[in-house]
C-alpha atoms as a PDB file:
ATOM      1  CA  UNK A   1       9.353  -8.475   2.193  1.00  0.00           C
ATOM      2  CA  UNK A   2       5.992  -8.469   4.120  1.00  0.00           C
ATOM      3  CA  UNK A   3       7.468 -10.551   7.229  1.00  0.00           C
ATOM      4  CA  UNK A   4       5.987 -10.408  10.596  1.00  0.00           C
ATOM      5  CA  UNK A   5       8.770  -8.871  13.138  1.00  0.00           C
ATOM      6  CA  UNK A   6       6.722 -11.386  15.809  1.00  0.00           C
ATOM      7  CA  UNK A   7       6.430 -14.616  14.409  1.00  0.00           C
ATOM      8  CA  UNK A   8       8.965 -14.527  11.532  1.00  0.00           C
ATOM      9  CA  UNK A   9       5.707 -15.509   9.381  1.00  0.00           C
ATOM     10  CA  UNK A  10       6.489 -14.794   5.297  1.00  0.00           C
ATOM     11  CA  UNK A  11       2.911 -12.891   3.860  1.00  0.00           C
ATOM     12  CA  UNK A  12       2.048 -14.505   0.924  1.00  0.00           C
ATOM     13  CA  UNK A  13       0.743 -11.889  -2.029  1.00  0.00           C
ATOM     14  CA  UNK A  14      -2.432 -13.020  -1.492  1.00  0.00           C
ATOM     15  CA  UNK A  15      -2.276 -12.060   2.325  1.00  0.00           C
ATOM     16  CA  UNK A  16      -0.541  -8.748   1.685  1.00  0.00           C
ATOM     17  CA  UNK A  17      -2.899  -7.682  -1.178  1.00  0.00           C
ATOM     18  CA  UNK A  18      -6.262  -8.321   1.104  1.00  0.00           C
ATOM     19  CA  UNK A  19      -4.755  -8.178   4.155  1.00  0.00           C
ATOM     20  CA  UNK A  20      -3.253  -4.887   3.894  1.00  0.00           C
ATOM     21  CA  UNK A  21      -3.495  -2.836   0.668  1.00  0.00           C
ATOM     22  CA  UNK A  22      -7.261  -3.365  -0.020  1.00  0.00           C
ATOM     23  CA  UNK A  23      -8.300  -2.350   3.901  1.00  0.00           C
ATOM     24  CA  UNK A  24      -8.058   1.524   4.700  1.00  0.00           C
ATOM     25  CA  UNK A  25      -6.330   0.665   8.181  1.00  0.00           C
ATOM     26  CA  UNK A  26      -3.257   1.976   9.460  1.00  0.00           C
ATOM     27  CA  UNK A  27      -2.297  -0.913  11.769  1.00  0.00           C
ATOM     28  CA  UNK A  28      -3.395  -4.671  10.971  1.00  0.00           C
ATOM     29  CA  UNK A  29      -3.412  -8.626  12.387  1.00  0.00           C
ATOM     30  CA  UNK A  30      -0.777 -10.629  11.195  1.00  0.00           C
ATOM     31  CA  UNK A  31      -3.141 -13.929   9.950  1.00  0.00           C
ATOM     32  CA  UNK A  32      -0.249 -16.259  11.721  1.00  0.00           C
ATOM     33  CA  UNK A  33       0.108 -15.305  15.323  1.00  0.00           C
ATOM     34  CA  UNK A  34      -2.827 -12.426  15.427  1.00  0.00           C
ATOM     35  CA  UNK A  35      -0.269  -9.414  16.730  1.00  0.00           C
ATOM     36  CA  UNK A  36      -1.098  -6.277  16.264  1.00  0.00           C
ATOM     37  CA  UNK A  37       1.342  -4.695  12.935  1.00  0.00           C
ATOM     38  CA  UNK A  38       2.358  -1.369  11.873  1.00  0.00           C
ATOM     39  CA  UNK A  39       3.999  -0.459   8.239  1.00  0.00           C
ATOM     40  CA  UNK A  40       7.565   0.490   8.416  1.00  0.00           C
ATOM     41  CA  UNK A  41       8.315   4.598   8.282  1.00  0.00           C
ATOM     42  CA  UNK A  42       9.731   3.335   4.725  1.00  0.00           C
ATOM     43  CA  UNK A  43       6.207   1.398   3.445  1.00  0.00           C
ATOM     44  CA  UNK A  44       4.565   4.638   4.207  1.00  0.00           C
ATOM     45  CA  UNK A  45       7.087   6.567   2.494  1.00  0.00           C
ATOM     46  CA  UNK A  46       6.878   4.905  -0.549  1.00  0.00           C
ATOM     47  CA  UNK A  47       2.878   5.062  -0.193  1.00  0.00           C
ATOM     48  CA  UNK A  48       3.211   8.922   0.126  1.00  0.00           C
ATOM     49  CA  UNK A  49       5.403   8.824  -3.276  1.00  0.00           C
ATOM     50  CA  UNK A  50       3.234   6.349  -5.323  1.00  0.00           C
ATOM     51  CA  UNK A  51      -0.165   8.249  -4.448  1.00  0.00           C
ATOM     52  CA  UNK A  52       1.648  11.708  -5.214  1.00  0.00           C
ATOM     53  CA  UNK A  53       2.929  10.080  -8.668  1.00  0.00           C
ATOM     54  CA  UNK A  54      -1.072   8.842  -9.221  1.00  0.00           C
ATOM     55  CA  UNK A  55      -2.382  11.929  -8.574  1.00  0.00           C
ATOM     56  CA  UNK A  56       0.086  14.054 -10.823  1.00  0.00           C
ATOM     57  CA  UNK A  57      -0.659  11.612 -13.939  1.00  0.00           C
ATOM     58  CA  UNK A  58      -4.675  11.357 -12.939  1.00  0.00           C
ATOM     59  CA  UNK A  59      -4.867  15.601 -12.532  1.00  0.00           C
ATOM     60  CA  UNK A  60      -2.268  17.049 -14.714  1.00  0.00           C
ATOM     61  CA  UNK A  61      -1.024  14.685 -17.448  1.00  0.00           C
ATOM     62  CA  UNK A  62      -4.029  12.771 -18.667  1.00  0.00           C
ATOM     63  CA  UNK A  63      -5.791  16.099 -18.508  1.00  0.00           C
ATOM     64  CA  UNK A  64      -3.229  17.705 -20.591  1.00  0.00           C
ATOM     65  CA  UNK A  65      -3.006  14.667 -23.322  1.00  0.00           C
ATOM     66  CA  UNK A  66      -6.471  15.483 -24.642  1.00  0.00           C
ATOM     67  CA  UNK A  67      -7.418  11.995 -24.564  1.00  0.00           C
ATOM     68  CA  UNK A  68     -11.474  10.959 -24.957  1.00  0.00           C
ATOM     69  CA  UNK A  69     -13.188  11.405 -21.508  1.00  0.00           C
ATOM     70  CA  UNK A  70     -13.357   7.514 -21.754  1.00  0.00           C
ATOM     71  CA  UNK A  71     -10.021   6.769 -22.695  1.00  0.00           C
ATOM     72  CA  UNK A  72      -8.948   9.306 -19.963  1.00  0.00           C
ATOM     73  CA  UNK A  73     -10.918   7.276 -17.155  1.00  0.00           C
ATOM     74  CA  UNK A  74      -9.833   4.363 -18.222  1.00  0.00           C
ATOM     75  CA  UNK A  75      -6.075   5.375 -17.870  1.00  0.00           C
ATOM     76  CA  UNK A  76      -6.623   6.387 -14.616  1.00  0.00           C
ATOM     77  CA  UNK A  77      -8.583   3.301 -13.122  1.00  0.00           C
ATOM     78  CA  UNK A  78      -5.551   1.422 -14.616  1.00  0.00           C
ATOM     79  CA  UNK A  79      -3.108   3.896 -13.008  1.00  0.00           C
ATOM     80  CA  UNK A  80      -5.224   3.015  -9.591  1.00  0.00           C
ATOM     81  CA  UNK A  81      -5.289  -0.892 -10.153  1.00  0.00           C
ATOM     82  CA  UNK A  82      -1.376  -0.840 -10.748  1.00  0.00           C
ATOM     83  CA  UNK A  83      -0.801   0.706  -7.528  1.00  0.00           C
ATOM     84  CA  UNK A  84      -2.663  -1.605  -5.234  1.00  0.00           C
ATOM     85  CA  UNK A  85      -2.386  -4.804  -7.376  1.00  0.00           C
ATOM     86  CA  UNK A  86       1.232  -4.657  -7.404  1.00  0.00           C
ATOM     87  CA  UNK A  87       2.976  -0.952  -6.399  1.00  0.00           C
ATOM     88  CA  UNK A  88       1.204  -1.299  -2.418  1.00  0.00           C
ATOM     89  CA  UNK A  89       1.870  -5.507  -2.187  1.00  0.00           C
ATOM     90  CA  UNK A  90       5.369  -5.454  -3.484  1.00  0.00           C
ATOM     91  CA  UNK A  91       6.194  -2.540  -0.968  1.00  0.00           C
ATOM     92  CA  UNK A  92       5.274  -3.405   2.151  1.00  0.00           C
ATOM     93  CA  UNK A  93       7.477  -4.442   5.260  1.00  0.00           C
ATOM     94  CA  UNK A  94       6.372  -4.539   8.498  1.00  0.00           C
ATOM     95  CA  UNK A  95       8.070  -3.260  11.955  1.00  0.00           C
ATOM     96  CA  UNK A  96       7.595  -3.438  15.831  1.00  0.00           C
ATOM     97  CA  UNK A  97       7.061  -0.353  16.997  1.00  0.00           C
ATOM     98  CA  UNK A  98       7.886   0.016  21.450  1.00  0.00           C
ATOM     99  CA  UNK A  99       5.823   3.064  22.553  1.00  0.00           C
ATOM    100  CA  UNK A 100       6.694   4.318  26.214  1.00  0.00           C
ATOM    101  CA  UNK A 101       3.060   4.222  27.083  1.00  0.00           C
ATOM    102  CA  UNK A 102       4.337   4.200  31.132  1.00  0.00           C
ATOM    103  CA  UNK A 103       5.437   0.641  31.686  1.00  0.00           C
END
């Protein structure tokens, strides 16, 4: 979980949580031997299916529970701390990608 395809180099929470779930980057530095990494197509699937699950609980159900207008942002800042204190950290994996860029 979290390993660097380059150096073999284990992310610590702490590494994957500001390293890569708190900065809006596609690609980032591995803190070890400073490559260059990408998420796997699988990290960014399960991104795509925890943001979809936020958004239906944030738009639709809270809406429809009739909670307070407090209570109801609340719920959702929660909702939004889950996923990137522990959905995005706990989820990520790390591949080498070879692009044919005309060797």
């Amino acid at each position: 979980m979290g390993k660097c395809p380059y150096c073999n180099h284990e992310w610590t929470y702490k590494e994957k949580l500001l390293g890569y779930a708190l900065k809006p980057r596609t690609r980032v530095r591995c803190p070890h031997c400073r490559e260059y990494l990408e998420p796997s197509t699988l990290t960014i699937i399960y991104d795509y299916i925890a943001i979809f699950g936020i958004a239906l609980m944030v738009f639709l159900l809270i809406p429809i529970m009739g909670l307070a207008i407090s209570l109801s942002i609340i719920l959702s800042a929660v909702l939004l701390a889950v996923y990137l204190g522990v959905f995005l950290p706990f989820t990520v994996r790390f591949k080498r990608y070879r692009y044919n860029m005309g060797d």
